[in-house]
Protein backbone atom coordinates (compact mmCIF):
# COMPACT_ATOMS: atom_id res chain seq x y z
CA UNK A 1 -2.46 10.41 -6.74
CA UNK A 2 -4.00 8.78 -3.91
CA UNK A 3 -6.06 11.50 -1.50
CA UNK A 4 -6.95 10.50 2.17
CA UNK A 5 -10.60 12.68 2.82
CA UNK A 6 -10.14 15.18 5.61
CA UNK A 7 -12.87 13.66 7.32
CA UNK A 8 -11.45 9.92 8.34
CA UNK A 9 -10.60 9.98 11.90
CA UNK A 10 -7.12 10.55 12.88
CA UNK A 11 -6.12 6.71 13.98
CA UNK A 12 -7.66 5.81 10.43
CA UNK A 13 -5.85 7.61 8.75
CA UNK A 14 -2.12 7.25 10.31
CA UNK A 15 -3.13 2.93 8.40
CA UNK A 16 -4.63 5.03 5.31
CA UNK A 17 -0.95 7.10 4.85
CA UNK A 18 1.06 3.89 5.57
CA UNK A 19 -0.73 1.83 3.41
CA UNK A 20 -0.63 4.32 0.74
CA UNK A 21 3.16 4.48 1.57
CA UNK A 22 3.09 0.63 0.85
CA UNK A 23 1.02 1.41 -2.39
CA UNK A 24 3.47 3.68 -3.62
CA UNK A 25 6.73 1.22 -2.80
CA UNK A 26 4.91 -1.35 -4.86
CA UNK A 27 4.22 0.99 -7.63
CA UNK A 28 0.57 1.11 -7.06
CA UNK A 29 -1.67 4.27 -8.16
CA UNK A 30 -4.58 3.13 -5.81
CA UNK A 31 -4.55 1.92 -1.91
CA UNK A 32 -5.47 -2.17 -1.95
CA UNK A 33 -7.16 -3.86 0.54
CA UNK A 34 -3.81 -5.96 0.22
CA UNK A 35 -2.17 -2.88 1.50
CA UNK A 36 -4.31 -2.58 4.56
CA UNK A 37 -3.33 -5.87 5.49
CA UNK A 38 0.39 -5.65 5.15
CA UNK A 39 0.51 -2.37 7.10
CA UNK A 40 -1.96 -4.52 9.58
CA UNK A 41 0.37 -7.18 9.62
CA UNK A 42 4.00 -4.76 10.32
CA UNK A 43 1.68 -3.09 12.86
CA UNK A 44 2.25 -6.18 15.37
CA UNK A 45 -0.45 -5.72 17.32
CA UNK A 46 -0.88 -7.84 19.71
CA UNK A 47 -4.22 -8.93 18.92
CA UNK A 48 -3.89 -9.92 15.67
CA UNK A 49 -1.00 -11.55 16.17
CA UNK A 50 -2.99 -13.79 18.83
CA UNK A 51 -5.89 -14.03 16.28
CA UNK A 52 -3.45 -15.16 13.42
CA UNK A 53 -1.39 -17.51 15.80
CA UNK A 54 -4.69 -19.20 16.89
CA UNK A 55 -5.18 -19.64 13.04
CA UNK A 56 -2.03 -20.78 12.75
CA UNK A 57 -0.54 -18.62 10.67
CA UNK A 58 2.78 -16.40 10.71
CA UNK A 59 2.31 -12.75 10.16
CA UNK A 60 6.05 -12.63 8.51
CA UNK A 61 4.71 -15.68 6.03
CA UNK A 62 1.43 -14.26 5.28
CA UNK A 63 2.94 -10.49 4.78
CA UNK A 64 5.44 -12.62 2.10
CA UNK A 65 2.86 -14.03 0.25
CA UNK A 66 0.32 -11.06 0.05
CA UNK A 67 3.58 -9.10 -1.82
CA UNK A 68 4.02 -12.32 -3.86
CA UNK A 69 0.42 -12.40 -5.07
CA UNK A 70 0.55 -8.87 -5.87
CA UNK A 71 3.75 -8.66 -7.42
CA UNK A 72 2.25 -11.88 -9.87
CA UNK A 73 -0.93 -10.19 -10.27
CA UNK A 74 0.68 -7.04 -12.13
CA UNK A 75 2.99 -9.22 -13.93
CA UNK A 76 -0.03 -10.99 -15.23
CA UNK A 77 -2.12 -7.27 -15.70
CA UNK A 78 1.12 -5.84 -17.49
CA UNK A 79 1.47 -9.22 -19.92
CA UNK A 80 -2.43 -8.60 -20.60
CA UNK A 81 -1.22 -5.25 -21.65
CA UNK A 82 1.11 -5.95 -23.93
């Protein structure tokens, strides 16, 4: 189970519950810092969004490849498994 301490302040922890949300979609038993970043990224906030377009880089693309590096990541851990 993944447990959000009482004591993280109240904005922190609305991004905490979504990205354990996202952990939990992608059948993870621990919050990522890949799961920061995709609730980051769906946030749309305007300053990232400028920081990232600067960088040139597309939140939607980036967002698609963090779940594609994750998803191949346990593919490899479960194959190690095996």
């Amino acid at each position: 189970m993944i447990d959000i301490p009482t004591y993280v302040a109240d904005d922190r922890r609305a991004a905490l519950t979504d990205a354990r949300s996202v952990a939990r979609e992608m059948s993870g038993r621990h919050i990522e810092p890949e799961h920061i970043l995709l609730v980051l990224l769906r946030s749309g906030d305007p300053t990232l969004q400028a920081a990232l377009g600067e960088a040139g880089v597309d939140a939607t693309d980036l967002a698609h490849a963090v779940k594609e590096g994750m998803q191949g990541r346990g593919q490899a851990r479960r194959k190690e498994a095996a």
